[in-house]
PDB file of N, CA and C in Angstrom:
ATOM      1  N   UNK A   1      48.250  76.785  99.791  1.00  0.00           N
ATOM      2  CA  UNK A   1      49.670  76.964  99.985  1.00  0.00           C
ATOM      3  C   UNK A   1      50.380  77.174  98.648  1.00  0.00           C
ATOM      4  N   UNK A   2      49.818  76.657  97.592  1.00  0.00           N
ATOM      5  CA  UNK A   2      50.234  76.575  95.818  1.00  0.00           C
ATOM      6  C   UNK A   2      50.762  77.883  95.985  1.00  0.00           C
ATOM      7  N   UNK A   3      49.227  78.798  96.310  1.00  0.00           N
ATOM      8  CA  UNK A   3      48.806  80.236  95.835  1.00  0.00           C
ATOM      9  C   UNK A   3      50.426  81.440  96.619  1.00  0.00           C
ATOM     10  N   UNK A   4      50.800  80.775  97.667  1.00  0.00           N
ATOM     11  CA  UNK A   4      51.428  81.434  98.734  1.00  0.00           C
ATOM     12  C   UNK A   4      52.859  81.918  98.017  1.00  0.00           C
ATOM     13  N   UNK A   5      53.380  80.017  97.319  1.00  0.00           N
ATOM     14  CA  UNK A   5      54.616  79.519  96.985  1.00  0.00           C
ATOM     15  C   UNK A   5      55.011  81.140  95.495  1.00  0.00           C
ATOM     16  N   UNK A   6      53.438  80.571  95.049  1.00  0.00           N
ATOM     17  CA  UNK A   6      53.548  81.495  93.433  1.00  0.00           C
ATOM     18  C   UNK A   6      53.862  82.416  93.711  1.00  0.00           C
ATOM     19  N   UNK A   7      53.225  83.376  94.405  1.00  0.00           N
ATOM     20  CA  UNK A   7      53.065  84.594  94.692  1.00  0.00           C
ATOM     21  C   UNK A   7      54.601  84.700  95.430  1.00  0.00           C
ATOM     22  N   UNK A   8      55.352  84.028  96.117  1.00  0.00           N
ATOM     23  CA  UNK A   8      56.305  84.184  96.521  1.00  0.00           C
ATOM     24  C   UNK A   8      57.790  84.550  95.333  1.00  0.00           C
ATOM     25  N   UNK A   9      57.410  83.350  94.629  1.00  0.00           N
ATOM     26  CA  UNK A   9      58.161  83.341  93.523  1.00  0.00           C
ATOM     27  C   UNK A   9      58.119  84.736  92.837  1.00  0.00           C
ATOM     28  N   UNK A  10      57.113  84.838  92.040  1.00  0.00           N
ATOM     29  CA  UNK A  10      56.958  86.077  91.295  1.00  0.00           C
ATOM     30  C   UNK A  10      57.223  87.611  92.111  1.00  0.00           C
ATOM     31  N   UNK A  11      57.114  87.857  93.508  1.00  0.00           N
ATOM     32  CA  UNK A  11      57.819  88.762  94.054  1.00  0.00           C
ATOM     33  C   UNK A  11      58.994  88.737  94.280  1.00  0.00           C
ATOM     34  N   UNK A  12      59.471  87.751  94.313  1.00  0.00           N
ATOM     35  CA  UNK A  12      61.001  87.200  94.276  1.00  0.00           C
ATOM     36  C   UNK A  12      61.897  87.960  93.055  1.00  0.00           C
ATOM     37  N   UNK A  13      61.311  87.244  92.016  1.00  0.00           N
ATOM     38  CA  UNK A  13      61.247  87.802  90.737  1.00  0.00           C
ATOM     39  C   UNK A  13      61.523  88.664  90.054  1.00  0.00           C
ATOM     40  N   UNK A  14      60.543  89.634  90.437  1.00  0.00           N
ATOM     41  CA  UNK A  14      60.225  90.931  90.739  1.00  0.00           C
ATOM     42  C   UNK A  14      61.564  91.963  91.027  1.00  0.00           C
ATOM     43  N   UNK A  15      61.858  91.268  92.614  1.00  0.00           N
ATOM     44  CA  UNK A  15      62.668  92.038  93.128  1.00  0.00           C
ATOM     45  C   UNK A  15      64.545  91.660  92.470  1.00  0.00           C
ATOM     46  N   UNK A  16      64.574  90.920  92.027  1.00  0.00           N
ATOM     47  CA  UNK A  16      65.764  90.351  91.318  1.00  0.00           C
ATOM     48  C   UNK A  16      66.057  91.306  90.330  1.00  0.00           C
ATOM     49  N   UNK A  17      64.748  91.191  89.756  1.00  0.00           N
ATOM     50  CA  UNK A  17      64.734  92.211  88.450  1.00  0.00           C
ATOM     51  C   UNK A  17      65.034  93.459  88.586  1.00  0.00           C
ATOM     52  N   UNK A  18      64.151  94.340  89.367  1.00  0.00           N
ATOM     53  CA  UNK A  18      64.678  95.703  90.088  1.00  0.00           C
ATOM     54  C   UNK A  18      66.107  95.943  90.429  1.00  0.00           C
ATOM     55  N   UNK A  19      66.403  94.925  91.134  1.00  0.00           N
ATOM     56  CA  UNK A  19      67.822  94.617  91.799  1.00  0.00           C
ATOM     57  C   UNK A  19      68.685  94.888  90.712  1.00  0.00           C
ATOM     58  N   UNK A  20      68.665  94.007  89.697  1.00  0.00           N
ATOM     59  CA  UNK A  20      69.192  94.068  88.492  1.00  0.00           C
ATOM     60  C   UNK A  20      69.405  95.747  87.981  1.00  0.00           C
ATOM     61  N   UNK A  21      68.607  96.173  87.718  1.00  0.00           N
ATOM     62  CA  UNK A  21      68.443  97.478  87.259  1.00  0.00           C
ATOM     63  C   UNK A  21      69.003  98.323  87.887  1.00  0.00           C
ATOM     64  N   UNK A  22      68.515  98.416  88.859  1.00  0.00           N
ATOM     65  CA  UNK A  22      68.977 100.019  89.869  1.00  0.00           C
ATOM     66  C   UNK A  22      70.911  99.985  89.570  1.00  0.00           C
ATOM     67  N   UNK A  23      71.240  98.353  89.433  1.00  0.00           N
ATOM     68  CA  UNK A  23      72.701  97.982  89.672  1.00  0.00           C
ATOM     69  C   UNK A  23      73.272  98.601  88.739  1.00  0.00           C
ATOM     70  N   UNK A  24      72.734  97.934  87.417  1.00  0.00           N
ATOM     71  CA  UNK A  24      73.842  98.359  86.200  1.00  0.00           C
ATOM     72  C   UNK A  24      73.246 100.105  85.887  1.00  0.00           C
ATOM     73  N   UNK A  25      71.930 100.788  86.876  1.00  0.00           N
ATOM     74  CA  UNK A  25      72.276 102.240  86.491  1.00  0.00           C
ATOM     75  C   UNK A  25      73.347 102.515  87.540  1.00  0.00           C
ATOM     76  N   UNK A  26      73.670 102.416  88.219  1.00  0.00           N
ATOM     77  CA  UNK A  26      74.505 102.687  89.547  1.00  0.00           C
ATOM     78  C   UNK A  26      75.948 102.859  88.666  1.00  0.00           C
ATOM     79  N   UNK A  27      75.915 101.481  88.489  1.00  0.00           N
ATOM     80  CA  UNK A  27      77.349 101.026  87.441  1.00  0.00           C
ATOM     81  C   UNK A  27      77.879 102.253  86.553  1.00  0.00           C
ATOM     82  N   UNK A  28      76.157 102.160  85.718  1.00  0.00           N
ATOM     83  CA  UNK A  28      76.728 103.241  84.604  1.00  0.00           C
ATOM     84  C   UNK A  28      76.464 104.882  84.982  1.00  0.00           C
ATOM     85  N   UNK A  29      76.205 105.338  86.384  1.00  0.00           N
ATOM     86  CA  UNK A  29      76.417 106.268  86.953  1.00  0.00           C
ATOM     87  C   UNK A  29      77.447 106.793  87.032  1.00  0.00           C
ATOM     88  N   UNK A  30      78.255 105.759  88.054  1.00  0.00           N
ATOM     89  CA  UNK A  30      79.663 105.790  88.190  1.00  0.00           C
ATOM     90  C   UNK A  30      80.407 106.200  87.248  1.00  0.00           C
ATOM     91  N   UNK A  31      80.605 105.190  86.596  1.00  0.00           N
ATOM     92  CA  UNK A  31      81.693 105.506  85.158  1.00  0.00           C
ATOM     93  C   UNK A  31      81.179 106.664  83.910  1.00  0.00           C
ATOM     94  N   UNK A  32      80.202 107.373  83.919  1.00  0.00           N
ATOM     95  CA  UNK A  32      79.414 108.225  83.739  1.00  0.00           C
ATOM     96  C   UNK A  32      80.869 109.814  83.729  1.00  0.00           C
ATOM     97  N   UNK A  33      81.587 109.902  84.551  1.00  0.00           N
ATOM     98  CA  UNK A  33      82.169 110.634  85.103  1.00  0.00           C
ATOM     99  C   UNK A  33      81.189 112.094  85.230  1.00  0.00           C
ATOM    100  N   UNK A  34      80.143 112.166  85.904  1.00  0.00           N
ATOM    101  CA  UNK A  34      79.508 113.284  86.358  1.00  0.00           C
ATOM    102  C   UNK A  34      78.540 113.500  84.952  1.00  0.00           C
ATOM    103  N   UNK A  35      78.857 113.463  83.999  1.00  0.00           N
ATOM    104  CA  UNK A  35      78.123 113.080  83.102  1.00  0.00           C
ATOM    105  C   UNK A  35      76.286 113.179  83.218  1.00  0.00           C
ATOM    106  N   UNK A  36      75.228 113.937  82.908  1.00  0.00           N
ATOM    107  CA  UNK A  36      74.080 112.694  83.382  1.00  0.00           C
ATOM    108  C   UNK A  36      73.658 111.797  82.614  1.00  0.00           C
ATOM    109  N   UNK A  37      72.997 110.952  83.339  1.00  0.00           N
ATOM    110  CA  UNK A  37      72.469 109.652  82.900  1.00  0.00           C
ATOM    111  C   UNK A  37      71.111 109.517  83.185  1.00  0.00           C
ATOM    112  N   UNK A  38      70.405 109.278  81.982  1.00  0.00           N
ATOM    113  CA  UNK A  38      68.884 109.240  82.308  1.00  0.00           C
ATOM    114  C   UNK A  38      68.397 110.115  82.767  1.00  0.00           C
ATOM    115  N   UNK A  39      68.821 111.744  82.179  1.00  0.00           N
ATOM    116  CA  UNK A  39      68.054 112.757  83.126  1.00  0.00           C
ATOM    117  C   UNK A  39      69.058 113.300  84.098  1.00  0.00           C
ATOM    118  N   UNK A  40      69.873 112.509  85.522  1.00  0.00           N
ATOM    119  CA  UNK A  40      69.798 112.437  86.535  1.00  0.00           C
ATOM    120  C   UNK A  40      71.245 112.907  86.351  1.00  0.00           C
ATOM    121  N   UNK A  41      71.768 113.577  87.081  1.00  0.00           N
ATOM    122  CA  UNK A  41      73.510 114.239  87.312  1.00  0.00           C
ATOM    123  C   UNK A  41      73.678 113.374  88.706  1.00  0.00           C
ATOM    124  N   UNK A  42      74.513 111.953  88.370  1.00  0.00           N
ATOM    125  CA  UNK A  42      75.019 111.748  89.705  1.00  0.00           C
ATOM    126  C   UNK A  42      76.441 111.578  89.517  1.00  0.00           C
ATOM    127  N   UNK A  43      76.900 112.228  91.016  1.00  0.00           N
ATOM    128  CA  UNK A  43      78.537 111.772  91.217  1.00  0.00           C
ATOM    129  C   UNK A  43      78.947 110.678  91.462  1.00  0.00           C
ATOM    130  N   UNK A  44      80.110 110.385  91.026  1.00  0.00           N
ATOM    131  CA  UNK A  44      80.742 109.001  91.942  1.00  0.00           C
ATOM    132  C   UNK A  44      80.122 108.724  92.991  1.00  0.00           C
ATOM    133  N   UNK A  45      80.278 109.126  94.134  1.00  0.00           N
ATOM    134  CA  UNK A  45      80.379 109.280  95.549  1.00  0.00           C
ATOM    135  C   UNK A  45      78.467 108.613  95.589  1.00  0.00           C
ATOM    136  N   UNK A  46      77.613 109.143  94.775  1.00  0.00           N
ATOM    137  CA  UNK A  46      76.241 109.218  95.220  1.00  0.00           C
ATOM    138  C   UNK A  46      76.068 108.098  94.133  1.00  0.00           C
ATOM    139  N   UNK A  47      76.353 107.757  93.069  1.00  0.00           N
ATOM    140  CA  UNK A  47      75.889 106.170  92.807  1.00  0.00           C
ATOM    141  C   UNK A  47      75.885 105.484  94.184  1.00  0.00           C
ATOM    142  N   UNK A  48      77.142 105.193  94.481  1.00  0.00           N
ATOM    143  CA  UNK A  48      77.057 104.155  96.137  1.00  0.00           C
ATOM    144  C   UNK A  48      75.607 104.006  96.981  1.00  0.00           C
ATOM    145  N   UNK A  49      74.403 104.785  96.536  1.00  0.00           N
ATOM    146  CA  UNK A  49      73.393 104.629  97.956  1.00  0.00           C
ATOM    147  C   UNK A  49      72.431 103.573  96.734  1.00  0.00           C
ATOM    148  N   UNK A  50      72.609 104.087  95.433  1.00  0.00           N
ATOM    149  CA  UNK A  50      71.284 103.204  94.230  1.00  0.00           C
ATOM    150  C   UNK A  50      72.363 101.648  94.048  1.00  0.00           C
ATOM    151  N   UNK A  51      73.738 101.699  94.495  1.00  0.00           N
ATOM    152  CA  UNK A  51      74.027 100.656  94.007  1.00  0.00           C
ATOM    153  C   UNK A  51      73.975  99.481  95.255  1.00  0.00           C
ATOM    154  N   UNK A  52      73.767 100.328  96.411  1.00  0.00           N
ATOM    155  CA  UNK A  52      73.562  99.275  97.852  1.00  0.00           C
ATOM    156  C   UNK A  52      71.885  99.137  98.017  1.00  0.00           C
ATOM    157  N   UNK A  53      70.755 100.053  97.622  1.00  0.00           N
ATOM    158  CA  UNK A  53      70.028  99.563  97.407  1.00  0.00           C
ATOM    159  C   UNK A  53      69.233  98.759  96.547  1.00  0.00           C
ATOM    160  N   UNK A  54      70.569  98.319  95.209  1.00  0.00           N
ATOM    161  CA  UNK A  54      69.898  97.328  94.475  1.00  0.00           C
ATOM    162  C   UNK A  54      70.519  95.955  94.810  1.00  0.00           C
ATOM    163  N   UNK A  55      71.563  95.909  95.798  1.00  0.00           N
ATOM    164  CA  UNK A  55      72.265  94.886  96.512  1.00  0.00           C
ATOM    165  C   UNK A  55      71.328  94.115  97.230  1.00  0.00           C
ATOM    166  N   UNK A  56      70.575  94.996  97.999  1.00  0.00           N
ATOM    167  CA  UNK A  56      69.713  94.425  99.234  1.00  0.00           C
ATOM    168  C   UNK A  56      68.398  94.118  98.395  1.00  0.00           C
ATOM    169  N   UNK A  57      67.703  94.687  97.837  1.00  0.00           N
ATOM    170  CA  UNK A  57      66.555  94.155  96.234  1.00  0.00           C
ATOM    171  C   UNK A  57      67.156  93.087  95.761  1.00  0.00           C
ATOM    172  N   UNK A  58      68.122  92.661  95.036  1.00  0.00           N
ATOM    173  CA  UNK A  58      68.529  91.710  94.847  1.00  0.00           C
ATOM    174  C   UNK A  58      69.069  90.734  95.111  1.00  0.00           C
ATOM    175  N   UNK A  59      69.472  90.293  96.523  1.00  0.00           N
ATOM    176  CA  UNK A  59      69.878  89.388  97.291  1.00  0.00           C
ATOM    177  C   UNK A  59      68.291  89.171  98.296  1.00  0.00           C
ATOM    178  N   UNK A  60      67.385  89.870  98.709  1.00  0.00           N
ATOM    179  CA  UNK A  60      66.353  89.862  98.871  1.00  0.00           C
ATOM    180  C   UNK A  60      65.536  88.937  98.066  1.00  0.00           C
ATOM    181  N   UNK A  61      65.581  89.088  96.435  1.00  0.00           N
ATOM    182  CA  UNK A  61      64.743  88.677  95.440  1.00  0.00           C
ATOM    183  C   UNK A  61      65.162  87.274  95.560  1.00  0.00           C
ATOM    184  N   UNK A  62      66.523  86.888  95.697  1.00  0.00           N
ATOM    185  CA  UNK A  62      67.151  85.612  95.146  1.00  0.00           C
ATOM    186  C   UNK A  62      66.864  85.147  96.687  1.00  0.00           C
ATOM    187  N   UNK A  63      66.714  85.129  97.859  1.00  0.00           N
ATOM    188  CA  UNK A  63      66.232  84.601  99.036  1.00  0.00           C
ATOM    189  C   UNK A  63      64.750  83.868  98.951  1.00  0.00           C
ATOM    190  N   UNK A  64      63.881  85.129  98.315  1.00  0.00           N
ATOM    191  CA  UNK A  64      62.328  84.805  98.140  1.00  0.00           C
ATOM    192  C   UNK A  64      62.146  83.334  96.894  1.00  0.00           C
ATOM    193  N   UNK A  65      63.067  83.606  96.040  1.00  0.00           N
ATOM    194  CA  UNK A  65      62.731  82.570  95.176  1.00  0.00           C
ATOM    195  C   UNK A  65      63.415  81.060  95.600  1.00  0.00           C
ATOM    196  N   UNK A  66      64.613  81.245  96.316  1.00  0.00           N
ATOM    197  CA  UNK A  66      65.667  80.501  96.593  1.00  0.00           C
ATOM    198  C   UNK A  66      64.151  79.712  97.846  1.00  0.00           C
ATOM    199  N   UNK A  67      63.893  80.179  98.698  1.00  0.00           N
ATOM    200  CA  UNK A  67      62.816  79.635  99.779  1.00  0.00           C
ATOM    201  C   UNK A  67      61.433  79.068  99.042  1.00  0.00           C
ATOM    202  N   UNK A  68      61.189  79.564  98.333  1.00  0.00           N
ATOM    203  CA  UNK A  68      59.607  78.847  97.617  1.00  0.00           C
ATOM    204  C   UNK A  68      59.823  77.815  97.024  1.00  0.00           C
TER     205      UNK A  68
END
């Protein structure tokens, strides 16, 4: 069960971290004003889908660790 808890944690972790990331590129998408960032040309309008999927990664992550 040790093995279950760890492994829980560290995907937890994991996903916090991601969460983290995708967010503040989202962030700095946005305010970017069309701008690209990292390569990538996003609009206002289309940050919104990387910044709700680092919402759900990261409230996800903090569940997994929050439970182990």
């Amino acid at each position: 069960m040790n093995n279950n808890t760890n492994f829980r944690r560290f995907f937890g972790a994991m996903l916090t971290i991601l969460g983290t990331i995708v967010i503040l590129f989202a962030c700095v998408a946005f305010l970017s004003d069309g701008k690209p960032v990292l390569g990538l040309s996003v609009t206002e309008w289309e940050a919104l889908a990387p910044f709700l999927v680092g919402v759900v990664f990261f409230s996800a992550g903090i569940s997994l660790v929050r439970e182990s």
